[in-house]
C-alpha atoms as a PDB file:
ATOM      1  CA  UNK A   1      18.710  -5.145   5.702  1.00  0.00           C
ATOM      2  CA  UNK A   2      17.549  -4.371   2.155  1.00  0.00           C
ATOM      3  CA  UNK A   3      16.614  -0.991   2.047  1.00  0.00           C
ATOM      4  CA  UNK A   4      13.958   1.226  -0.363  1.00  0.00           C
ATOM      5  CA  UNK A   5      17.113   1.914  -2.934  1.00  0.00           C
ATOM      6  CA  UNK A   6      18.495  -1.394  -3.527  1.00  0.00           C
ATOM      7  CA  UNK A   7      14.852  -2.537  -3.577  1.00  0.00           C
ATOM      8  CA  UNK A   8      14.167  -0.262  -6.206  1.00  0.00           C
ATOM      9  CA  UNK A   9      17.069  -0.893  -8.357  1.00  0.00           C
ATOM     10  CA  UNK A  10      16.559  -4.525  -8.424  1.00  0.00           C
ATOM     11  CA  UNK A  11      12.554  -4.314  -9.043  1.00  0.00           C
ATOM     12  CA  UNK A  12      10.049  -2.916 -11.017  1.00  0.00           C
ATOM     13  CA  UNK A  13       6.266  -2.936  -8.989  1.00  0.00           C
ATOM     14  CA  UNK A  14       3.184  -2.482 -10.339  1.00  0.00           C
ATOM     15  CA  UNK A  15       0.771  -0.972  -7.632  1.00  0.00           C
ATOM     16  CA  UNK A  16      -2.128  -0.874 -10.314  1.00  0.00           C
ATOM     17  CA  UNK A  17      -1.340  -4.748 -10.632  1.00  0.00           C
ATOM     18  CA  UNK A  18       0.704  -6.297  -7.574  1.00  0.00           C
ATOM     19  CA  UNK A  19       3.588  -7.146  -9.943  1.00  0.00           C
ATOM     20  CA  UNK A  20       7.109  -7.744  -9.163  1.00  0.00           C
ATOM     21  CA  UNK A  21       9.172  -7.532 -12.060  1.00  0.00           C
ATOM     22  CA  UNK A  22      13.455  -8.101 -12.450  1.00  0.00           C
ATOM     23  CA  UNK A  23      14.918  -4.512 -13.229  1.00  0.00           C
ATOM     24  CA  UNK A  24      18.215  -6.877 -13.575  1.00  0.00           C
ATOM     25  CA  UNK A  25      19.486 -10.127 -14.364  1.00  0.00           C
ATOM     26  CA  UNK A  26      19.594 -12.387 -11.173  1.00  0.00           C
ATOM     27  CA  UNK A  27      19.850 -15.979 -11.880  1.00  0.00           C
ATOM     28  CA  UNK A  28      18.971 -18.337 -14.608  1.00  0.00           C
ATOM     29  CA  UNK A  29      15.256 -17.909 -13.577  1.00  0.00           C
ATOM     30  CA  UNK A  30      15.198 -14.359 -12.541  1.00  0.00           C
ATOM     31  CA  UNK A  31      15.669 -12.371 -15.967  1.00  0.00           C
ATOM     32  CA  UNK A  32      15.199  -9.003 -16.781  1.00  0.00           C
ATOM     33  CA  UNK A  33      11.599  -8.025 -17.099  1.00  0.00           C
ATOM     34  CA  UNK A  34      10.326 -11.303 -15.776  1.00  0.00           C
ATOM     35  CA  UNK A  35       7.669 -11.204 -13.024  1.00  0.00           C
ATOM     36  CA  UNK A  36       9.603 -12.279  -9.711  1.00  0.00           C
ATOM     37  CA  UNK A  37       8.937 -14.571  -7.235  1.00  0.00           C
ATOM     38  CA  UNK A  38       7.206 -17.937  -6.702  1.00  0.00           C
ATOM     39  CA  UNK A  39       3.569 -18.374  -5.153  1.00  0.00           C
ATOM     40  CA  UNK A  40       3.537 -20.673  -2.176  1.00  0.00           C
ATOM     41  CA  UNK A  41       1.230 -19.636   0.608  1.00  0.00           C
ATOM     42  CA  UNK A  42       2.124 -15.924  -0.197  1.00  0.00           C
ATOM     43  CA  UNK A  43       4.233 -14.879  -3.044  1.00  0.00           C
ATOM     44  CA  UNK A  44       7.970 -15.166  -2.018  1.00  0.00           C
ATOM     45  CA  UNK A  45      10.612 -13.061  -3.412  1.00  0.00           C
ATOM     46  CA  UNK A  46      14.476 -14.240  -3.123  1.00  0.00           C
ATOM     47  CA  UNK A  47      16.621 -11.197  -3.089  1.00  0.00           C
ATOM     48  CA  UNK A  48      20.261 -12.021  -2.004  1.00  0.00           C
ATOM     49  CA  UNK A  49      20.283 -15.326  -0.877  1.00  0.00           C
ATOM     50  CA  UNK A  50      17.003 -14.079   2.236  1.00  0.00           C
ATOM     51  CA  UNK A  51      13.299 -14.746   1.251  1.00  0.00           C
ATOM     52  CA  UNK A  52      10.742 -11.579   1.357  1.00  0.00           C
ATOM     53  CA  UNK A  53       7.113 -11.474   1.140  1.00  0.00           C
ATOM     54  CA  UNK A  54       5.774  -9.614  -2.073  1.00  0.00           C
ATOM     55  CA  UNK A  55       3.403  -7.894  -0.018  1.00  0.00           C
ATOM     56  CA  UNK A  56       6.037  -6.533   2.606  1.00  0.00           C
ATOM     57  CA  UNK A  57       7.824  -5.472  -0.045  1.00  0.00           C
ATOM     58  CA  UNK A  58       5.049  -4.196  -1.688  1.00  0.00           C
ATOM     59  CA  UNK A  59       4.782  -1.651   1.681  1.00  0.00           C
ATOM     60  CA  UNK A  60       8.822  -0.669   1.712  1.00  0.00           C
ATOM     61  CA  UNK A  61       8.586  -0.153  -2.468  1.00  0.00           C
ATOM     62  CA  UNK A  62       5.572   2.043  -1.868  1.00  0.00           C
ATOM     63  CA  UNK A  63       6.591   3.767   1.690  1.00  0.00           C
ATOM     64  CA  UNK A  64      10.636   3.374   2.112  1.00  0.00           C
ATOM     65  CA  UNK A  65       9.881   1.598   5.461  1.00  0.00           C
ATOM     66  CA  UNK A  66       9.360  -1.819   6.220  1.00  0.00           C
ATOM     67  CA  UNK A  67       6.128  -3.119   8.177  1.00  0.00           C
ATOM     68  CA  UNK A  68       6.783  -3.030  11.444  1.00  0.00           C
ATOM     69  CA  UNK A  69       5.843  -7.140  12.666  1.00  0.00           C
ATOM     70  CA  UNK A  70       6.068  -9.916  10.607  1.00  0.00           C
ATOM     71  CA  UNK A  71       2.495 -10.711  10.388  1.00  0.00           C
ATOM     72  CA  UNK A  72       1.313  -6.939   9.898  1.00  0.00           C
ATOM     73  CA  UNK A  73       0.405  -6.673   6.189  1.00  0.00           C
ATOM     74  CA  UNK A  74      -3.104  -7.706   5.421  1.00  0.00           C
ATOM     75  CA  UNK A  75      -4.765  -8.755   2.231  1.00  0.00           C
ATOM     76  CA  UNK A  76      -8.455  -7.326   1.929  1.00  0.00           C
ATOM     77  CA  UNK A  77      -9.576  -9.758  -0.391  1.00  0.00           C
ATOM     78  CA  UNK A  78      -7.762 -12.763   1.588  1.00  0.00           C
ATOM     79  CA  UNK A  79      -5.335 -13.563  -1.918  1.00  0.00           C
ATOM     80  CA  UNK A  80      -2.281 -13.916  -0.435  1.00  0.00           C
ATOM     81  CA  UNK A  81      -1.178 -14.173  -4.341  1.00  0.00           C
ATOM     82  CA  UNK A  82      -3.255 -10.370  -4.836  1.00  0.00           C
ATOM     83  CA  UNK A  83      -0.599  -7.968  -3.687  1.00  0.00           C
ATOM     84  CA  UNK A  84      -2.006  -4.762  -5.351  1.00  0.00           C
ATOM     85  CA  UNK A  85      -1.430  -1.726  -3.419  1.00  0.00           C
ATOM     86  CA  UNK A  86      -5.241  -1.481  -2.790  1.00  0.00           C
ATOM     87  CA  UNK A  87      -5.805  -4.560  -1.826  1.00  0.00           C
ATOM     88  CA  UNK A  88      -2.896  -4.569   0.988  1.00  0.00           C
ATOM     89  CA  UNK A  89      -3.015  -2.480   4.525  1.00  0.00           C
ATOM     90  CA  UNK A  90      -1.082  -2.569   7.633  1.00  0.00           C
ATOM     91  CA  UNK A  91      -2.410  -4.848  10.268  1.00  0.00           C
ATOM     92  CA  UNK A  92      -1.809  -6.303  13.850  1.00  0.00           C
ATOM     93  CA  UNK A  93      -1.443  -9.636  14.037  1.00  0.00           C
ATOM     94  CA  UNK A  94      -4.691 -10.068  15.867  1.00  0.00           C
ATOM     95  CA  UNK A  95      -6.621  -7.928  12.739  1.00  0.00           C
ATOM     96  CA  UNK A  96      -4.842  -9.726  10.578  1.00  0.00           C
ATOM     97  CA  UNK A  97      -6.090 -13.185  11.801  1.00  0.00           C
ATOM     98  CA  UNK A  98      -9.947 -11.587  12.399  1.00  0.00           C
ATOM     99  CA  UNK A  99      -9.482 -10.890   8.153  1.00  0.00           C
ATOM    100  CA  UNK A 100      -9.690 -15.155   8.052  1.00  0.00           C
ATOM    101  CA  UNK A 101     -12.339 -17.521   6.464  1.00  0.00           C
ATOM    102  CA  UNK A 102     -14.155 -19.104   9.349  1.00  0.00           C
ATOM    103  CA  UNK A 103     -13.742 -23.144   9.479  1.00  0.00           C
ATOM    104  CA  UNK A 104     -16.284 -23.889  12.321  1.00  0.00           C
ATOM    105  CA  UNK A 105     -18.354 -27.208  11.871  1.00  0.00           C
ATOM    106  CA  UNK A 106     -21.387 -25.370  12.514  1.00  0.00           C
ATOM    107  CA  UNK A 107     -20.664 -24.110   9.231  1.00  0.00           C
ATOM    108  CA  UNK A 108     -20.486 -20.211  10.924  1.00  0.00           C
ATOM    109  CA  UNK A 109     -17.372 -18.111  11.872  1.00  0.00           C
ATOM    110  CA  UNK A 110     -17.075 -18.363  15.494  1.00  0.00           C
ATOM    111  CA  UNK A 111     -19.413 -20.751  16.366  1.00  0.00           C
ATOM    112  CA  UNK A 112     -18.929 -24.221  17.822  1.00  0.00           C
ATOM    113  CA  UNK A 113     -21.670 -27.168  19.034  1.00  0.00           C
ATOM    114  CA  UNK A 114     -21.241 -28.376  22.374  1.00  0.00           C
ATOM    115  CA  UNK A 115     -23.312 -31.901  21.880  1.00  0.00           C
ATOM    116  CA  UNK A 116     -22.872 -32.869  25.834  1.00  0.00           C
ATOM    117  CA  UNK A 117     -24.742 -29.750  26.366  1.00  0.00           C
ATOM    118  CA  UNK A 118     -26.877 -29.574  23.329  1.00  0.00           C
ATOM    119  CA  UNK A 119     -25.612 -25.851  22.513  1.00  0.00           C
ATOM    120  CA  UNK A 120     -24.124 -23.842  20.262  1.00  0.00           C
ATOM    121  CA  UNK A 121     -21.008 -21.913  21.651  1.00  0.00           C
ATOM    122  CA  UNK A 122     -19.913 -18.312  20.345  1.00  0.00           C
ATOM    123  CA  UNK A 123     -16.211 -17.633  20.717  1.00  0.00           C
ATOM    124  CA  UNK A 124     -13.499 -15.250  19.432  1.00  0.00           C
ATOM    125  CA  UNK A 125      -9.969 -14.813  19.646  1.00  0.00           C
ATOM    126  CA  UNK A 126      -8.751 -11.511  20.893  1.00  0.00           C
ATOM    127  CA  UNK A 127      -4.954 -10.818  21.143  1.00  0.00           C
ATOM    128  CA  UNK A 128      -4.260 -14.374  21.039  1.00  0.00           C
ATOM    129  CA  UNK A 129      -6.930 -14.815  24.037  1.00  0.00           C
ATOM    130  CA  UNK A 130     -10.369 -16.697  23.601  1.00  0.00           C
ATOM    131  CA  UNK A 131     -12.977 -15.152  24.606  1.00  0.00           C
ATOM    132  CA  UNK A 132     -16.162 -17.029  25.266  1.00  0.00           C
ATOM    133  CA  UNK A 133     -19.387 -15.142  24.363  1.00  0.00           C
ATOM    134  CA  UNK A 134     -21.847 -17.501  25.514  1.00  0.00           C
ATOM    135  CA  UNK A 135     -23.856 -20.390  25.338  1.00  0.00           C
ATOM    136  CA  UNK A 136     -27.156 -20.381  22.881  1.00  0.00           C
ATOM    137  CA  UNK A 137     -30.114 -22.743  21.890  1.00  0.00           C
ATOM    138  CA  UNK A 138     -29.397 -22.196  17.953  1.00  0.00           C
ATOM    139  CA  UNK A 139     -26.566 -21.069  15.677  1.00  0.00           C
ATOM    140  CA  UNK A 140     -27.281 -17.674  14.214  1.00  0.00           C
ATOM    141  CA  UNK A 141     -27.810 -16.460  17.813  1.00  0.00           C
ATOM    142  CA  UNK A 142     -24.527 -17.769  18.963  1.00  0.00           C
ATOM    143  CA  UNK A 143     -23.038 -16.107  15.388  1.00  0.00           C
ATOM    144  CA  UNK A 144     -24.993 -13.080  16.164  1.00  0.00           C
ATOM    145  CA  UNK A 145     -22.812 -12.486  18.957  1.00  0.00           C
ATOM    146  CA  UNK A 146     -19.651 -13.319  17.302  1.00  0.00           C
ATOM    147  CA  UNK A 147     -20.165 -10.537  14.493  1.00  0.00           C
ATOM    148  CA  UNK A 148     -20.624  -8.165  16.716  1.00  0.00           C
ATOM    149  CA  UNK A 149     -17.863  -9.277  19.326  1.00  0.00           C
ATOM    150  CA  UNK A 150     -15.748  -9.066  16.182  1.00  0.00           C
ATOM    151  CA  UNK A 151     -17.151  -5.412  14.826  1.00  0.00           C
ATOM    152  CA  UNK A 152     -16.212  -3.962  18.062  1.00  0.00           C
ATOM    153  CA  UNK A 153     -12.888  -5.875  18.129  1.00  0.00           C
ATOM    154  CA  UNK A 154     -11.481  -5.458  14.913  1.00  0.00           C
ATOM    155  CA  UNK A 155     -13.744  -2.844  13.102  1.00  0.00           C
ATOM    156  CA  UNK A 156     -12.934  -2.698   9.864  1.00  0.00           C
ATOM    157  CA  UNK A 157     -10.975  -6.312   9.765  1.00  0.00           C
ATOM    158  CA  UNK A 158     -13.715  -7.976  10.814  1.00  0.00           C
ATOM    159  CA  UNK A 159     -15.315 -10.435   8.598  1.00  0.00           C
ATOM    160  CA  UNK A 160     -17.897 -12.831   9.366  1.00  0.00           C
ATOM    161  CA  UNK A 161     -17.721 -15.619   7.211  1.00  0.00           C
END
């Protein structure tokens, strides 16, 4: 398990920034002072032959221990590629999937059209279990009662949009 110490002797990090940077010479592409990793989904980090999330690493650089779940460090700003140390904080899994862009067809976060009905259908997702929030004769109702399903859910992870 890579600990704080060998972490720290192998990388420089920028909290101001969210930069890795080679402390050492690696490989051919990881040179001293070069900025480390490659940006897929989330910026990966290959130390030793195992690949690390920037961002978790981000949390062991800044507090010697790692986060406790996989899925438990959250971006504020939803840049997975933004791993300043204000922009990241320690999340469930279930807050961390509230902090998501909505992709409903009704165009609102949480919403859904039911056409054999003719309704609009508020639902959210709480600890991997939908919740239904009921039926309504228009969309912003229906998203009405998704926002604040998902204020008293997920407080400050919340985001309605």
């Amino acid at each position: 398990m890579l600990t704080q110490k060998k972490l720290r002797s192998l990388l420089d990090y920028d909290p101001a920034t969210g930069i890795f940077t080679w402390r050492v010479y690696r490989a051919r592409g990881a040179r001293k002072g070069m900025r480390a990793g490659a940006l897929g989904r989330y910026r990966q980090i290959k130390i030793d032959g195992a690949n690390y999330q920037a961002s978790r690493l981000a949390v062991l650089w800044m507090t010697g221990q790692w986060p406790k779940r996989k899925y438990d460090v959250d971006h504020r700003n939803l840049n997975k590629g933004d791993d300043r140390w204000s922009n990241l904080r320690e999340a469930t899994r279930s807050q961390n999937k509230a902090n998501i862009p909505g992709r409903s067809r009704a165009g609102l976060k949480g919403v859904t059209f039911n056409p054999v009905r003719g309704k609009y259908i508020a639902q959210i997702t709480v600890n991997r279990r939908a919740v239904n929030l009921g039926r309504f004769d228009d969309p912003q109702s229906a998203h009405a009662a998704y926002v604040a399903a998902a204020s008293k859910h997920f407080g400050q992870f919340a985001r309605d949009a």
